[in-house]
N, C-alpha and C. Protein backbone atom coordinates (compact mmCIF):
# COMPACT_ATOMS: atom_id res chain seq x y z
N UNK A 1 22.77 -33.42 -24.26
CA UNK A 1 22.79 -32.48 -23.15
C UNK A 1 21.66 -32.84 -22.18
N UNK A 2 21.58 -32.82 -20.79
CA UNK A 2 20.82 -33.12 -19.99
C UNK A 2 20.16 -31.97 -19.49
N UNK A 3 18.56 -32.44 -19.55
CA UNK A 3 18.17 -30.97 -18.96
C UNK A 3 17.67 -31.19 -17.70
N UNK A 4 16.88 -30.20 -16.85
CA UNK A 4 17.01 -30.36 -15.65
C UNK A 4 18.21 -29.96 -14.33
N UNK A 5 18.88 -30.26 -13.45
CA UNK A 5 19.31 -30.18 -12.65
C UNK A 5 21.07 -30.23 -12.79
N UNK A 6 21.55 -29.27 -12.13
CA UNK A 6 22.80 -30.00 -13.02
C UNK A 6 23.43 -31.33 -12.98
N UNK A 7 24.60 -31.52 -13.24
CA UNK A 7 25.30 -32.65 -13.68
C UNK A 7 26.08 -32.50 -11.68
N UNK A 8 26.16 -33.70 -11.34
CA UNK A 8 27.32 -33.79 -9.83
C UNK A 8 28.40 -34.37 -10.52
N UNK A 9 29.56 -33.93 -11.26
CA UNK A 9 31.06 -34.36 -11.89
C UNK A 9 31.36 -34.54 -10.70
N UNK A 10 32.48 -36.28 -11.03
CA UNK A 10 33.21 -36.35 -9.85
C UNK A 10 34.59 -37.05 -10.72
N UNK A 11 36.09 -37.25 -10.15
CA UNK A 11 36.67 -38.12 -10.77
C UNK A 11 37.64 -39.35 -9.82
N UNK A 12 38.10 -40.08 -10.13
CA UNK A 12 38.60 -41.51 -9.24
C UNK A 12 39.73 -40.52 -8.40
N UNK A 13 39.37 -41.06 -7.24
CA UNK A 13 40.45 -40.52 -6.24
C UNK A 13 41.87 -40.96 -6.39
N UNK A 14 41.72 -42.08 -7.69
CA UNK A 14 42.98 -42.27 -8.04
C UNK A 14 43.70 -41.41 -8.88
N UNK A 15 43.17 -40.71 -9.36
CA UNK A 15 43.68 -39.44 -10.48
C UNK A 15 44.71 -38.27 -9.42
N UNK A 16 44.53 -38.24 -8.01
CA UNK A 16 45.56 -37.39 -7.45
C UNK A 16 45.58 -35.78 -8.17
N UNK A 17 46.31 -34.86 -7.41
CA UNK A 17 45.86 -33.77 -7.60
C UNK A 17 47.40 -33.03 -8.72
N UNK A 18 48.47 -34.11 -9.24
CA UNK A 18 49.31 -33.69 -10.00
C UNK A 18 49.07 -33.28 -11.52
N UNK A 19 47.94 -32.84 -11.88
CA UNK A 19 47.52 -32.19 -13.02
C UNK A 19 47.79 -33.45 -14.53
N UNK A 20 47.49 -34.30 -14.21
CA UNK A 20 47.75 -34.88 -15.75
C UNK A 20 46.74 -35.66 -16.33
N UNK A 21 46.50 -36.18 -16.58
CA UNK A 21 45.44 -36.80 -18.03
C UNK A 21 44.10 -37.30 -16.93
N UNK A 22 42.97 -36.47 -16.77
CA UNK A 22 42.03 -37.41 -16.16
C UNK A 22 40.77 -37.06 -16.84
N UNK A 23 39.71 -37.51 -16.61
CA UNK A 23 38.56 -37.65 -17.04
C UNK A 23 37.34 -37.45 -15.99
N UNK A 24 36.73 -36.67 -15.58
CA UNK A 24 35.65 -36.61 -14.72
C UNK A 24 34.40 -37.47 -15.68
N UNK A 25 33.50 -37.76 -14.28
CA UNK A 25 32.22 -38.26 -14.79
C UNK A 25 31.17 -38.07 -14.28
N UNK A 26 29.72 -38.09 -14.31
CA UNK A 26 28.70 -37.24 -13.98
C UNK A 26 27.44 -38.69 -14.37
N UNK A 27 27.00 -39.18 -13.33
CA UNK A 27 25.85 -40.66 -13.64
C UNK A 27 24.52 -40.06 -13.66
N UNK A 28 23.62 -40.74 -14.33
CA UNK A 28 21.96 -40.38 -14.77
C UNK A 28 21.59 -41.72 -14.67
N UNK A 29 20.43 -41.50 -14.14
CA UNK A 29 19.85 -43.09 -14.32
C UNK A 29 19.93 -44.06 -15.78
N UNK A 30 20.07 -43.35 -16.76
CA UNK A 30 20.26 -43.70 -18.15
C UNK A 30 21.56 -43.39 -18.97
N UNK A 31 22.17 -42.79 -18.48
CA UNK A 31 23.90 -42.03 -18.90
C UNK A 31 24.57 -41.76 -18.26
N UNK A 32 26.05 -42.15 -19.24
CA UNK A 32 26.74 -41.68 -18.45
C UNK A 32 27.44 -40.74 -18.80
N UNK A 33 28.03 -39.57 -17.94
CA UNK A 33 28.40 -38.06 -19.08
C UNK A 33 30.27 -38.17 -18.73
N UNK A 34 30.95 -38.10 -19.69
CA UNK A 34 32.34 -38.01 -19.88
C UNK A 34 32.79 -36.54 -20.20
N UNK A 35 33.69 -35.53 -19.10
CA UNK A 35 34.44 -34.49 -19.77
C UNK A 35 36.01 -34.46 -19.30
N UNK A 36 36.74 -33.77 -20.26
CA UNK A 36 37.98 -33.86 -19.21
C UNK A 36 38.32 -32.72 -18.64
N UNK A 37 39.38 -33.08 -17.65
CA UNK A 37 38.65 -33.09 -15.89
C UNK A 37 39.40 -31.01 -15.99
N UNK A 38 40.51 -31.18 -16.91
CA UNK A 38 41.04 -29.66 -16.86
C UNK A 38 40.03 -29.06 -18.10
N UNK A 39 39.25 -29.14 -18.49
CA UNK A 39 38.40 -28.35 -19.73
C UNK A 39 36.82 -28.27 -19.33
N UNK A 40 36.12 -27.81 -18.10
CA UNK A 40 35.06 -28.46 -17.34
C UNK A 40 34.02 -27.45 -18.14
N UNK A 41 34.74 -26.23 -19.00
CA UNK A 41 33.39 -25.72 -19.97
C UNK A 41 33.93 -26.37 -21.34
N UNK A 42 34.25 -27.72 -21.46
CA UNK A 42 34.63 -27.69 -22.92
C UNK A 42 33.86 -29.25 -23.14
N UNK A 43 34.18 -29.72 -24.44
CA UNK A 43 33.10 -30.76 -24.64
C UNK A 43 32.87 -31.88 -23.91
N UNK A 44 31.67 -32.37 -23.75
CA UNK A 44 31.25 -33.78 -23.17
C UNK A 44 30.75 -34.61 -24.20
N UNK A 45 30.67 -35.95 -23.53
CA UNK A 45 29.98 -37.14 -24.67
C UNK A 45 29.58 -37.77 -23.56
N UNK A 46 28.26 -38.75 -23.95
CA UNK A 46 27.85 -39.62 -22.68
C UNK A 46 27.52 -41.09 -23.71
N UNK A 47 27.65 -41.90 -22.52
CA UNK A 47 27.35 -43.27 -23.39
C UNK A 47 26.69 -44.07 -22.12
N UNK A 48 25.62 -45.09 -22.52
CA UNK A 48 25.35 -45.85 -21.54
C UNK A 48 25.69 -46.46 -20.82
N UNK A 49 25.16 -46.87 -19.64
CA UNK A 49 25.94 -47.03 -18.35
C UNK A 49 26.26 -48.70 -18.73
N UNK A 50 25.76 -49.36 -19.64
CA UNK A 50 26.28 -50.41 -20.04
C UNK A 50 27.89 -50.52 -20.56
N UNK A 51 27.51 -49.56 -21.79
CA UNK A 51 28.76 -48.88 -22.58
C UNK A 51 30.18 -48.91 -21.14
N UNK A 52 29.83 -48.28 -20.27
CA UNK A 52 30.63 -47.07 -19.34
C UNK A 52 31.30 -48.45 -18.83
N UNK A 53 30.09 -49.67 -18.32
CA UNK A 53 30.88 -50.67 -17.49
C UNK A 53 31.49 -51.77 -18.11
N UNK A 54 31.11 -51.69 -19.65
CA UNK A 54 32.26 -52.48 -20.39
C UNK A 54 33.72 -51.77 -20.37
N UNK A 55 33.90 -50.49 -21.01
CA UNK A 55 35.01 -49.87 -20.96
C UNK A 55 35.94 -49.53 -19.40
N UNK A 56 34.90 -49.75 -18.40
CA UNK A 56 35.58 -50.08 -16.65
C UNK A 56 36.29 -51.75 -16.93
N UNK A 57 35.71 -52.23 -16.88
CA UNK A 57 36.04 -53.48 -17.49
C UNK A 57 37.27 -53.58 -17.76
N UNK A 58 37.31 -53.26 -19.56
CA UNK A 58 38.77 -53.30 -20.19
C UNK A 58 39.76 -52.39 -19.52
N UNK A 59 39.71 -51.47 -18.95
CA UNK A 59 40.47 -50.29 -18.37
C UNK A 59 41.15 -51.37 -16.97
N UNK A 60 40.63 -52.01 -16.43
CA UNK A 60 40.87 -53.00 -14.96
C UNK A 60 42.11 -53.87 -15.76
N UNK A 61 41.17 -54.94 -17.29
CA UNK A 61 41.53 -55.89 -17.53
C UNK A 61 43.40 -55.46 -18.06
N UNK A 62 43.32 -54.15 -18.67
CA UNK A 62 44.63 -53.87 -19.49
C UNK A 62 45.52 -53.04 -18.66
């Protein structure tokens, strides 16, 4: 959990506004915070921004 200031969630303007599977995300100089995008009081996980740009990566590559 991050303390301090809140979180700025944003998600890919490719996700469109037809309600189906997306993922918002929220950057820290050190993390990165993952929730999904219809559950915005329900759980998060964050992984490093290393982590974040391997899995951008495979997400492009597949």
């Amino acid at each position: 959990m991050t303390t301090g200031p809140e979180l700025s969630w944003f998600k890919s303007s490719y996700s469109g506004n037809e309600g189906g599977a997306c993922v918002e995300v929220a950057t820290c100089p050190h993390t990165v915070h993952v929730r999904d995008s219809k559950v915005v009081d329900g759980p998060t996980f964050a992984v490093a921004p290393a982590a974040w740009t391997a899995f951008l990566a495979g997400a492009v590559e597949g």
